[in-house]
PDB file of N, CA and C in Angstrom:
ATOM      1  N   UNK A   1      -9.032  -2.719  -2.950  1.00  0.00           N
ATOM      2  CA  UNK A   1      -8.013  -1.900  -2.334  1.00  0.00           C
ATOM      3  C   UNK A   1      -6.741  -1.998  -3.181  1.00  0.00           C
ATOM      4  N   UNK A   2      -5.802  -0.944  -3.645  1.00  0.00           N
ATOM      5  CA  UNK A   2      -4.786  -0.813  -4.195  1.00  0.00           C
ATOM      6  C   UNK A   2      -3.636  -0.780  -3.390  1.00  0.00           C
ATOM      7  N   UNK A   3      -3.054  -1.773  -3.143  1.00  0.00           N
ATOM      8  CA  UNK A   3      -1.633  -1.796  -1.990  1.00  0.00           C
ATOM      9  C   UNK A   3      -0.222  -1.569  -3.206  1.00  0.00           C
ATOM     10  N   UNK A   4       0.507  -0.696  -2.788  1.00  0.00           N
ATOM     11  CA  UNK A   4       1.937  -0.607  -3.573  1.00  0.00           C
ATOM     12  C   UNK A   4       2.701  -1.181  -2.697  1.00  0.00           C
ATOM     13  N   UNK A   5       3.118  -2.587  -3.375  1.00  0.00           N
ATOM     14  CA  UNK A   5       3.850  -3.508  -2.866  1.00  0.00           C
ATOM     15  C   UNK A   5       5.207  -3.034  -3.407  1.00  0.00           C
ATOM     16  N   UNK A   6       5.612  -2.204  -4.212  1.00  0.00           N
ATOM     17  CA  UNK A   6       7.267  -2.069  -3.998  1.00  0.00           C
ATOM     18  C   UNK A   6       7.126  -1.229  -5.686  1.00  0.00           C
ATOM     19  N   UNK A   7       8.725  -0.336  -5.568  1.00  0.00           N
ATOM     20  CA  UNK A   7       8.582   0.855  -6.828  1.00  0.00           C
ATOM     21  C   UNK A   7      10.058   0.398  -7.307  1.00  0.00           C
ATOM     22  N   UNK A   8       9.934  -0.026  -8.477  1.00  0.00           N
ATOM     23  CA  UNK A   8      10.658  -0.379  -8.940  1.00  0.00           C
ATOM     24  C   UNK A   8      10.831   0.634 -10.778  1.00  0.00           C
ATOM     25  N   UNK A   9      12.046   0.963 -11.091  1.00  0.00           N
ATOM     26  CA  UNK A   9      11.565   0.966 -12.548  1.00  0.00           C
ATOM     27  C   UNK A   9      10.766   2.135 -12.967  1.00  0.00           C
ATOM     28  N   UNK A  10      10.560   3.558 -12.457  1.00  0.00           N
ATOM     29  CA  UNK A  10       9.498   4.166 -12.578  1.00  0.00           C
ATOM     30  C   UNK A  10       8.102   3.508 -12.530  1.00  0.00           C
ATOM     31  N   UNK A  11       7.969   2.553 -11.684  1.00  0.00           N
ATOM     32  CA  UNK A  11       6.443   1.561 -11.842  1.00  0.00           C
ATOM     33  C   UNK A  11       6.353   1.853 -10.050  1.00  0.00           C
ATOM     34  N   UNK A  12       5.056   1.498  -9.998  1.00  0.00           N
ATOM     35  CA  UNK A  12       4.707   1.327  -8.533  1.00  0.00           C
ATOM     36  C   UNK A  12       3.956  -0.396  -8.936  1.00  0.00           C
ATOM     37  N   UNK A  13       4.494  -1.313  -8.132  1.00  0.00           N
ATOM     38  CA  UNK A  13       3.996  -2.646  -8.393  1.00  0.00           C
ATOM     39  C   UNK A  13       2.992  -3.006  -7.423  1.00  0.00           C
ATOM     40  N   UNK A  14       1.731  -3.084  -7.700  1.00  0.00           N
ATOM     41  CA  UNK A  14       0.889  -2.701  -7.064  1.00  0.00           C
ATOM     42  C   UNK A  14      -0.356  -4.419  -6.683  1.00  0.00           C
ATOM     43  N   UNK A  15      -1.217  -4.190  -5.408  1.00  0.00           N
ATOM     44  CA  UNK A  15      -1.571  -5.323  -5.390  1.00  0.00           C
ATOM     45  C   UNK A  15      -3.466  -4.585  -5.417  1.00  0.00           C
ATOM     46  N   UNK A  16      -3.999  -5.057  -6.853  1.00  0.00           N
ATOM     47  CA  UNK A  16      -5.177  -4.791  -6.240  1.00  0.00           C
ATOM     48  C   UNK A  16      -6.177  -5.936  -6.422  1.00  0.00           C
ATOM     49  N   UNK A  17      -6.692  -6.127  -5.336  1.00  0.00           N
ATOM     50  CA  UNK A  17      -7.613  -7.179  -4.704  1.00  0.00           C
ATOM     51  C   UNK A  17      -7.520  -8.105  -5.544  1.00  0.00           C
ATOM     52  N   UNK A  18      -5.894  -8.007  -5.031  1.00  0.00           N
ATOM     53  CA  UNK A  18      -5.226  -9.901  -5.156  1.00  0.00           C
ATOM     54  C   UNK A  18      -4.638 -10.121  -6.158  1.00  0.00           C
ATOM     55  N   UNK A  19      -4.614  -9.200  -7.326  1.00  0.00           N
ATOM     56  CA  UNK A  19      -4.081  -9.388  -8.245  1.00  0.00           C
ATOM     57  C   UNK A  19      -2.714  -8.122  -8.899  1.00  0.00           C
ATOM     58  N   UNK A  20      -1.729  -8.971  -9.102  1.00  0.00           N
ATOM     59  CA  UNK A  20       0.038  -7.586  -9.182  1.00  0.00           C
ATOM     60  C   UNK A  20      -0.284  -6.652 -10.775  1.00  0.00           C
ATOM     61  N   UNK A  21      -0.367  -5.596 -10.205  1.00  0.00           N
ATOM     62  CA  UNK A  21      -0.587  -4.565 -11.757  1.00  0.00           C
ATOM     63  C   UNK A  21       0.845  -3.748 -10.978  1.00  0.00           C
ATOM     64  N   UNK A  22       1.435  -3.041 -12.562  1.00  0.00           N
ATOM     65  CA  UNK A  22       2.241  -2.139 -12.493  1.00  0.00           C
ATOM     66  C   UNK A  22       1.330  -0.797 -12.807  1.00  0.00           C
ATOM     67  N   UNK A  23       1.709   0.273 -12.014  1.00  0.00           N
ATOM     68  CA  UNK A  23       1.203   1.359 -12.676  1.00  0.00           C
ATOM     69  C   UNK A  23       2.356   2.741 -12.568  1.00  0.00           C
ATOM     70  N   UNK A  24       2.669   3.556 -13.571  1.00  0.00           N
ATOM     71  CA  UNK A  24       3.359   4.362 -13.730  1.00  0.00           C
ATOM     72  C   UNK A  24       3.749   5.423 -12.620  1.00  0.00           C
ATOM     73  N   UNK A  25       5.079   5.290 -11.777  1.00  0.00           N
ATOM     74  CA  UNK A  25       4.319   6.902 -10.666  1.00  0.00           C
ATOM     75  C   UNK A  25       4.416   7.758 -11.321  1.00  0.00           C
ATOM     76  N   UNK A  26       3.784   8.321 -12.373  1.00  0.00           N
ATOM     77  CA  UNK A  26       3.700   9.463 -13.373  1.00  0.00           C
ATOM     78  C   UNK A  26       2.093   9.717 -12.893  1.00  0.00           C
ATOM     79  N   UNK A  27       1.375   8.816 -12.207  1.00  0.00           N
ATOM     80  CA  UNK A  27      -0.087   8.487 -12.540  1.00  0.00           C
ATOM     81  C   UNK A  27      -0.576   8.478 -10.945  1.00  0.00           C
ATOM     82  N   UNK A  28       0.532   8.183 -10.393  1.00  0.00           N
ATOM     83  CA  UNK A  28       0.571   8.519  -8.679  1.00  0.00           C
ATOM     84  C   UNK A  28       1.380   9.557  -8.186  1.00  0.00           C
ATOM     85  N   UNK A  29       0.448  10.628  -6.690  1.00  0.00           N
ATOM     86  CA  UNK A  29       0.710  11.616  -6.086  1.00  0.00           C
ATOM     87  C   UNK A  29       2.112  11.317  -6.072  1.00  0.00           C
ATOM     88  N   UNK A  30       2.956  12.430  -5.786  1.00  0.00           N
ATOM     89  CA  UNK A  30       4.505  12.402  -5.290  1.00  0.00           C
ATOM     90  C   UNK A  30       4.611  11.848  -3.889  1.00  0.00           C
ATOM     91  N   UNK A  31       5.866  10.724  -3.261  1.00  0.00           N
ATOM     92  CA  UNK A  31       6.176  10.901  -2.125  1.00  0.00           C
ATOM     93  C   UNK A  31       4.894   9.244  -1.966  1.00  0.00           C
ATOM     94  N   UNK A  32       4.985   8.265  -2.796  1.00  0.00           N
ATOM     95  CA  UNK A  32       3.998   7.444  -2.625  1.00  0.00           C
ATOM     96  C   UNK A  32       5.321   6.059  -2.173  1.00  0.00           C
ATOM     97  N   UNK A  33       5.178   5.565  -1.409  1.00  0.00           N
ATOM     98  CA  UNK A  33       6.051   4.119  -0.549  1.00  0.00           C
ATOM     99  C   UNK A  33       5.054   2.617  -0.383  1.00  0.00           C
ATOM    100  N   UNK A  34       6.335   2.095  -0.238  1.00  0.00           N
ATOM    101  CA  UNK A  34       5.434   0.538  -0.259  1.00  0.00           C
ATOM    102  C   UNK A  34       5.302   0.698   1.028  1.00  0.00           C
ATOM    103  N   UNK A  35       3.726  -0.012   0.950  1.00  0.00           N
ATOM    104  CA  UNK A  35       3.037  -0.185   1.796  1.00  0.00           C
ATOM    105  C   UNK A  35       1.447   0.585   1.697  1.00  0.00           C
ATOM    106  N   UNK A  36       1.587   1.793   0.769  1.00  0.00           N
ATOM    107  CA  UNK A  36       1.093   2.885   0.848  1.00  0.00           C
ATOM    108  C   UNK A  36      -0.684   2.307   0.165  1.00  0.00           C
ATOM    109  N   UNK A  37      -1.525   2.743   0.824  1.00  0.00           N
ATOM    110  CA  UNK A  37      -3.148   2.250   0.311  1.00  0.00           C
ATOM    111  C   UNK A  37      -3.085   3.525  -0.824  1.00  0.00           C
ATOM    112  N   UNK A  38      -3.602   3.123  -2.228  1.00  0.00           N
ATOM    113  CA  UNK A  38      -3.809   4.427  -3.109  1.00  0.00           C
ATOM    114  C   UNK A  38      -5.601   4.337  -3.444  1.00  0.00           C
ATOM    115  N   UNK A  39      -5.985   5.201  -4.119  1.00  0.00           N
ATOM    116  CA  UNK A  39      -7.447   5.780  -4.140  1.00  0.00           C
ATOM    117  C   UNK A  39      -7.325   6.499  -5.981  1.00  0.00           C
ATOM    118  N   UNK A  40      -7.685   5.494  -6.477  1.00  0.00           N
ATOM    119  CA  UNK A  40      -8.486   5.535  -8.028  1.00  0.00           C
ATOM    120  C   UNK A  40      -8.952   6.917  -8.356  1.00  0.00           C
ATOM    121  N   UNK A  41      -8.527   8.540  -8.791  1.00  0.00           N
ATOM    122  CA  UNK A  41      -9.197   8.989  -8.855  1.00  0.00           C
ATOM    123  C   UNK A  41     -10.332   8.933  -9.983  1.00  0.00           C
ATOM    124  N   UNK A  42      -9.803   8.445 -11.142  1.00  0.00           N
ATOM    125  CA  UNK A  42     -11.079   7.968 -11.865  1.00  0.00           C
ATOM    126  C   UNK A  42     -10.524   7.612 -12.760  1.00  0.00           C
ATOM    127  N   UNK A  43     -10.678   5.605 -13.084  1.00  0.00           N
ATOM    128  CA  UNK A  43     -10.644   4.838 -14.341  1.00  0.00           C
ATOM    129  C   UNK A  43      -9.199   4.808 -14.462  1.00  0.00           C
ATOM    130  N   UNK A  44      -8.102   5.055 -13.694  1.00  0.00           N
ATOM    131  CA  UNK A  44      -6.679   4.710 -14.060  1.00  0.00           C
ATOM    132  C   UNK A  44      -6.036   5.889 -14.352  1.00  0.00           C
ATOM    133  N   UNK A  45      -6.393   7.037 -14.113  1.00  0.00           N
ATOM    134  CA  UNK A  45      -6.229   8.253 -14.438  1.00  0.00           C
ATOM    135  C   UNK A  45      -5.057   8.848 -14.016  1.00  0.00           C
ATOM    136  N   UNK A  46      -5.187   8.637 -12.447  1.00  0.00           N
ATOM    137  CA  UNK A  46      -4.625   9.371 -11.643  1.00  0.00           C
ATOM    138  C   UNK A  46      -4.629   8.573 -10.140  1.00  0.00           C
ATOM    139  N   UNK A  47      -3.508   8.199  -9.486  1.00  0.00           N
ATOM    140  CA  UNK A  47      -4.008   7.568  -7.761  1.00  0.00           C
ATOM    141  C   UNK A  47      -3.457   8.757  -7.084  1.00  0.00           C
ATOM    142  N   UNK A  48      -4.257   9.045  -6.006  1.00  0.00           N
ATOM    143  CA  UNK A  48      -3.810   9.698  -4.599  1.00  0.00           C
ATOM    144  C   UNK A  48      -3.368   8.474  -3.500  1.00  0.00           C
ATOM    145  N   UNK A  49      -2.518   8.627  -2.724  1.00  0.00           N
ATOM    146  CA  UNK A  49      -1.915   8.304  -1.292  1.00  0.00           C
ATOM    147  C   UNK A  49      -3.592   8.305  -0.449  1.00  0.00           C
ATOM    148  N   UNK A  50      -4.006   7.462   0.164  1.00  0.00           N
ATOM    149  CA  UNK A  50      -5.088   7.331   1.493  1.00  0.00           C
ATOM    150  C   UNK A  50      -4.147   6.969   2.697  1.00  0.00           C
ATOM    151  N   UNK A  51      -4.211   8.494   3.542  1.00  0.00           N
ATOM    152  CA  UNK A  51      -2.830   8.632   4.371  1.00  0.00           C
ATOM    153  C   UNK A  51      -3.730   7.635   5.329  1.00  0.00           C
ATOM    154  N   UNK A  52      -4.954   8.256   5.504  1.00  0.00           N
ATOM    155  CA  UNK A  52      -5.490   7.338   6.716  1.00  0.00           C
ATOM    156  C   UNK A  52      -5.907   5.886   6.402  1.00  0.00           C
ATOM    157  N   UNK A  53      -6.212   5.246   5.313  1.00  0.00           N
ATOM    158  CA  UNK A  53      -6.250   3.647   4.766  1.00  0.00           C
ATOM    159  C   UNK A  53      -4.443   3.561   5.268  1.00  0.00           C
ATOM    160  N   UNK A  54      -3.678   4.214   5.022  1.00  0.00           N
ATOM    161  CA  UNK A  54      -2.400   3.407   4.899  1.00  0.00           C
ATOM    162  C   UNK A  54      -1.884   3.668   6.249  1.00  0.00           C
ATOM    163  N   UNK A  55      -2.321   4.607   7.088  1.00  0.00           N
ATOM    164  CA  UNK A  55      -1.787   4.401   8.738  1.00  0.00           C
ATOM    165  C   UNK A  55      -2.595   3.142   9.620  1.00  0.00           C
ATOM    166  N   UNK A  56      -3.935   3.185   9.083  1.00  0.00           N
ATOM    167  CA  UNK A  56      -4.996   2.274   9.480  1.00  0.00           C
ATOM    168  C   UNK A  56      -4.651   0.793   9.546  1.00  0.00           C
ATOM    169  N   UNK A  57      -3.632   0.500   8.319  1.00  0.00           N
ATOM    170  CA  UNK A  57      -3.209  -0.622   8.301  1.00  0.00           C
ATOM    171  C   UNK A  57      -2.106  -1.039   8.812  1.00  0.00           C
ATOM    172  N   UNK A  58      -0.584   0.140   8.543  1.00  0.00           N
ATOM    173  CA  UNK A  58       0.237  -0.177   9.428  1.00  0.00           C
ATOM    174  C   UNK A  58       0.003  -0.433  10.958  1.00  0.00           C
ATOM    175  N   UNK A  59      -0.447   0.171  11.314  1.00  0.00           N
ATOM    176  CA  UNK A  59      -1.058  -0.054  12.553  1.00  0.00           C
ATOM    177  C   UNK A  59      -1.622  -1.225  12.911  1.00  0.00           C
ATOM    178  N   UNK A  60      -2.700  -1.600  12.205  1.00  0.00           N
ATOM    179  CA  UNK A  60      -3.185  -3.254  12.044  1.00  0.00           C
ATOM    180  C   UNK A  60      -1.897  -4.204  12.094  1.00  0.00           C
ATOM    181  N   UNK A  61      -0.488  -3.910  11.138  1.00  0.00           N
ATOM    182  CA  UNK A  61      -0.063  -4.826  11.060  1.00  0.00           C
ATOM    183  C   UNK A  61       0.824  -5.122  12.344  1.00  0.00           C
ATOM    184  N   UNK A  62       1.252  -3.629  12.896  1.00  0.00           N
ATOM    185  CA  UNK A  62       1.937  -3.644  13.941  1.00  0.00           C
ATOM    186  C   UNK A  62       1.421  -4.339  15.442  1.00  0.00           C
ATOM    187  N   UNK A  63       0.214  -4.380  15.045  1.00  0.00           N
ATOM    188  CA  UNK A  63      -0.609  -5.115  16.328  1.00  0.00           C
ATOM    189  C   UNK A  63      -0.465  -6.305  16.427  1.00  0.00           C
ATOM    190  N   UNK A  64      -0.616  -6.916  15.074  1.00  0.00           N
ATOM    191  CA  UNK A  64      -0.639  -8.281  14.840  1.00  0.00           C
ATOM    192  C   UNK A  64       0.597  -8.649  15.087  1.00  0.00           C
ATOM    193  N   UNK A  65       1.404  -8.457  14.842  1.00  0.00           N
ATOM    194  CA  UNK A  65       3.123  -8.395  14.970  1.00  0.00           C
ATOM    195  C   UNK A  65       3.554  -9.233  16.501  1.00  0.00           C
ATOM    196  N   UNK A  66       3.136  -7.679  17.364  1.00  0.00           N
ATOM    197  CA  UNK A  66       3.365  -7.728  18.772  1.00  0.00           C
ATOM    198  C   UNK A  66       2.306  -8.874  19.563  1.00  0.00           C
ATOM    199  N   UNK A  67       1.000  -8.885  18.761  1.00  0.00           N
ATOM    200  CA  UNK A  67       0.507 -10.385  19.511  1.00  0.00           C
ATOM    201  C   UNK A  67       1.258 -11.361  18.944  1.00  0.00           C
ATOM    202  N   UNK A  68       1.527 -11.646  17.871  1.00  0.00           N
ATOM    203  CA  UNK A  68       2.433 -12.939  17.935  1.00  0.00           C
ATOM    204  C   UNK A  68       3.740 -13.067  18.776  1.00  0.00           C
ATOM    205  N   UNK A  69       4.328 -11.471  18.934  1.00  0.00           N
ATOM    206  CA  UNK A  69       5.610 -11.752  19.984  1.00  0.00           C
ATOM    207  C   UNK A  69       5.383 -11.888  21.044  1.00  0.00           C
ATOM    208  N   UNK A  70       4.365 -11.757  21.238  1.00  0.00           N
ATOM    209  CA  UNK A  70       3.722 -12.401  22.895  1.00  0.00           C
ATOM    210  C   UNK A  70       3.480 -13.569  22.852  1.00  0.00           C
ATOM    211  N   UNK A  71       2.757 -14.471  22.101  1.00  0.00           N
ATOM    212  CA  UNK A  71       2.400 -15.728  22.328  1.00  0.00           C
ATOM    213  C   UNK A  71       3.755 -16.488  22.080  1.00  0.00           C
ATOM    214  N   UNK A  72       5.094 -16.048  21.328  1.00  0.00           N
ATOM    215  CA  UNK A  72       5.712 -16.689  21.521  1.00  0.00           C
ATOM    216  C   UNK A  72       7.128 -16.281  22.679  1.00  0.00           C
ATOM    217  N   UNK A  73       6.537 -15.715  23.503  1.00  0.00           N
ATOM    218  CA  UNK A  73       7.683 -15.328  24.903  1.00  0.00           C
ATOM    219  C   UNK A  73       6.812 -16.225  25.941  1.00  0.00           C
ATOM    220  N   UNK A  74       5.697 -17.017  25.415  1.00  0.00           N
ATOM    221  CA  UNK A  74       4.896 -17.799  26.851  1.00  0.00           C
ATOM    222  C   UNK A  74       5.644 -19.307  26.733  1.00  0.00           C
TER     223      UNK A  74
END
C-alpha cells in the first residue's frame, strides 16, 4: 500500500509497505493530500488517488480514535 505521509518540496513523501520513498507530484493525479492511499498505475509511472482505500481508512482511523476516547472517560 502507498500512504502519502506529507508533500513537501514538489515531492509527495510517501510510505510504502513500511518503507519512506519520495515521489514527484508530477507523477501523481492533481488534488492528492496526506493521508491519501495512491494506486501504481504501472512501474512508477504514474499514481492515481484510491478515493475509496483512502476513505476506508480514515474511517478506520476515526473509529479507533473514538474507542480509545471511550475507554478513557471510564
Amino acid at each position: 500500500m502507498i500512504i502519502v505521509d506529507r508533500i513537501e518540496s514538489g515531492l509527495a513523501v510517501c510510505e510504502i509497505d513500511g518503507v519512506m520513498a519520495d515521489i514527484p507530484l508530477s507523477k501523481i493525479s492533481p488534488g492528492v493530500h496526506e493521508g491519501d492511499v495512491l494506486i501504481d498505475t504501472g512501474n512508477g509511472t504514474f499514481y492515481i488517488i484510491d478515493t475509496a482505500k483512502t476513505e476506508q481508512r480514515k474511517a478506520d482511523i476515526t473509529e479507533r480514535f473514538e474507542r480509545l476516547k471511550a475507554r478513557h472517560k471510564k
